[in-house]
Protein backbone atom coordinates (compact mmCIF):
# COMPACT_ATOMS: atom_id res chain seq x y z
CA UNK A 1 6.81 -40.68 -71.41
CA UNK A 2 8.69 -37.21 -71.40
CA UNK A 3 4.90 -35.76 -71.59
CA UNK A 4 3.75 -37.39 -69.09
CA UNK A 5 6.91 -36.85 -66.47
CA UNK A 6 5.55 -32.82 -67.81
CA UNK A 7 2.24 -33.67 -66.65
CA UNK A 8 2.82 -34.68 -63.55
CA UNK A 9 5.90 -31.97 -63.06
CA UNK A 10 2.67 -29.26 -63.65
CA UNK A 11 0.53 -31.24 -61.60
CA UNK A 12 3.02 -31.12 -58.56
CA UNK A 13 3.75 -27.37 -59.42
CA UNK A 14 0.01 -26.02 -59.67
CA UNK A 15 -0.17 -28.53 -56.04
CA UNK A 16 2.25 -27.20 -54.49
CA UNK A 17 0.62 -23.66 -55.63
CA UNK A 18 -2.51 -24.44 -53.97
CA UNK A 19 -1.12 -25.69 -50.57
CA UNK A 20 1.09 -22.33 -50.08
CA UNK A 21 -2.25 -20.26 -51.02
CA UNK A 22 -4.05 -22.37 -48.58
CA UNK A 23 -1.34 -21.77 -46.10
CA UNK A 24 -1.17 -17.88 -46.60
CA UNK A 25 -4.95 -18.19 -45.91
CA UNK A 26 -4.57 -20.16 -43.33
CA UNK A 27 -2.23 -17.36 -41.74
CA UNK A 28 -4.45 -14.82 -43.10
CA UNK A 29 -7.72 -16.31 -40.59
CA UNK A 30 -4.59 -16.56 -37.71
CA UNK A 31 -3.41 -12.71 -38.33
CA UNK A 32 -7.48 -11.95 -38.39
CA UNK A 33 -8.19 -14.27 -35.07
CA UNK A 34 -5.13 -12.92 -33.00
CA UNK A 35 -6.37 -9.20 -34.33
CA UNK A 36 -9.69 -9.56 -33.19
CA UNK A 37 -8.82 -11.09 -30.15
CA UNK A 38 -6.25 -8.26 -29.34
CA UNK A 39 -9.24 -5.93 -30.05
CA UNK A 40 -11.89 -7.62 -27.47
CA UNK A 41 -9.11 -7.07 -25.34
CA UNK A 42 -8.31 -3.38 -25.69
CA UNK A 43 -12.37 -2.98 -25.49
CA UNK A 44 -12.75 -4.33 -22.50
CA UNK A 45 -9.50 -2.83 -20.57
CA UNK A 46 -11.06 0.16 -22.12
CA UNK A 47 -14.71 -0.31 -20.26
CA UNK A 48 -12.76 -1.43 -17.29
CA UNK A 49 -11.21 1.82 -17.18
CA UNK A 50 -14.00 4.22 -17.88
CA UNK A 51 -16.04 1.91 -14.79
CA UNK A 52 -13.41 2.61 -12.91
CA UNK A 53 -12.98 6.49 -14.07
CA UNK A 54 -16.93 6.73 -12.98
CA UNK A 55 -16.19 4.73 -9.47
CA UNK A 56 -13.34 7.20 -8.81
CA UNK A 57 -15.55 10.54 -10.06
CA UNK A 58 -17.97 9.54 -8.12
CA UNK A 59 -16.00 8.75 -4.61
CA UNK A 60 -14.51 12.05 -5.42
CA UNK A 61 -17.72 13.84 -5.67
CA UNK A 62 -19.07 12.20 -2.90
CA UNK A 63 -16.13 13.50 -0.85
CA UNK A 64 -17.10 16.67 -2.24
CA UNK A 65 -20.21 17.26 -0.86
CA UNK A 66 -19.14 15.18 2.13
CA UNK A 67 -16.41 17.97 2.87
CA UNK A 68 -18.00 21.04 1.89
CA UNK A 69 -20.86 20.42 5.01
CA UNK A 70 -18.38 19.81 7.38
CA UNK A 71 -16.35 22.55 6.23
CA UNK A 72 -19.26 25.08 6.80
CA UNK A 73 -19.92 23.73 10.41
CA UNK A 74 -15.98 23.65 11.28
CA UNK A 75 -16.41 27.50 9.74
CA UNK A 76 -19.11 27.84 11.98
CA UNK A 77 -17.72 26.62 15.41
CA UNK A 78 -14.71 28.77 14.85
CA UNK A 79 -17.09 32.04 14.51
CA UNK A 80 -18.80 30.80 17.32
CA UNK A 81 -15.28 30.32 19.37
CA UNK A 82 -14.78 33.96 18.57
CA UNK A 83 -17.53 35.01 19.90
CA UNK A 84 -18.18 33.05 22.65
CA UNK A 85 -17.16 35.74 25.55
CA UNK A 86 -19.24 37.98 23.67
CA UNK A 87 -22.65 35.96 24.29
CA UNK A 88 -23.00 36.79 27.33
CA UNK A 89 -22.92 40.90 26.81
CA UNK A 90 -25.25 40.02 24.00
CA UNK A 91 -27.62 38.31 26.21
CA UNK A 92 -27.38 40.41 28.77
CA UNK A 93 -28.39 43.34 26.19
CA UNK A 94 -30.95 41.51 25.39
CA UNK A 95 -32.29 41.02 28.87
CA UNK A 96 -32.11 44.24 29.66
CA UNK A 97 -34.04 45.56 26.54
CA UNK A 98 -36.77 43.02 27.28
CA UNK A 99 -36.76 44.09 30.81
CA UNK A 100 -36.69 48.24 29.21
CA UNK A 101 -39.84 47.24 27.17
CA UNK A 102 -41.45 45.49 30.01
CA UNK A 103 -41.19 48.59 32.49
CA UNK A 104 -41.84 51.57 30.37
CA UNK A 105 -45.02 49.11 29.16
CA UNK A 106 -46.17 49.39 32.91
């Protein structure tokens, strides 16, 4: 009887062995699920991100050669401001050469 109360005892023992090895697996597929999970995460907050980096680069280029135009014709106007009272000595010069060429061609 006292060998087979041992028996059993080992039994239970190498049982009870088994369950907590199953249960640290268990935990171990958990840990690995959760990990992998946290992972697809990251990845895609990470693609998020660089879509939006590319969004942003691009609105900032566009900008860029949005601004760069209008900066040379605001550039322009301003010359042109400068020189507005001037145009009409300039044209006036240029009448009267054209008017020069015209008589000495007579």
């Amino acid at each position: 009887m006292l060998k087979k109360q041992q028996n059993m005892r080992s039994i239970c023992i190498s049982m009870l062995k088994f369950l907590q090895t199953i249960r640290f697996v268990q935990n171990f597929f958990v840990f690995l699920y959760k990990l992998t999970r946290q992972l697809s995460q990251r990845k895609e907050t990470a693609k998020n991100a660089e879509n939006f980096l590319g969004i942003w680069t691009a609105n900032i280029r566009q900008c860029y050669d949005i601004r760069t135009p209008i900066d040379g014709i605001r550039g322009m106007v301003e010359i042109s401001r400068h020189y507005a009272g001037n145009a009409v000595d300039h044209l006036s010069a240029y009448e009267a050469g054209k008017w020069f060429i015209l008589y000495e061609n007579i």
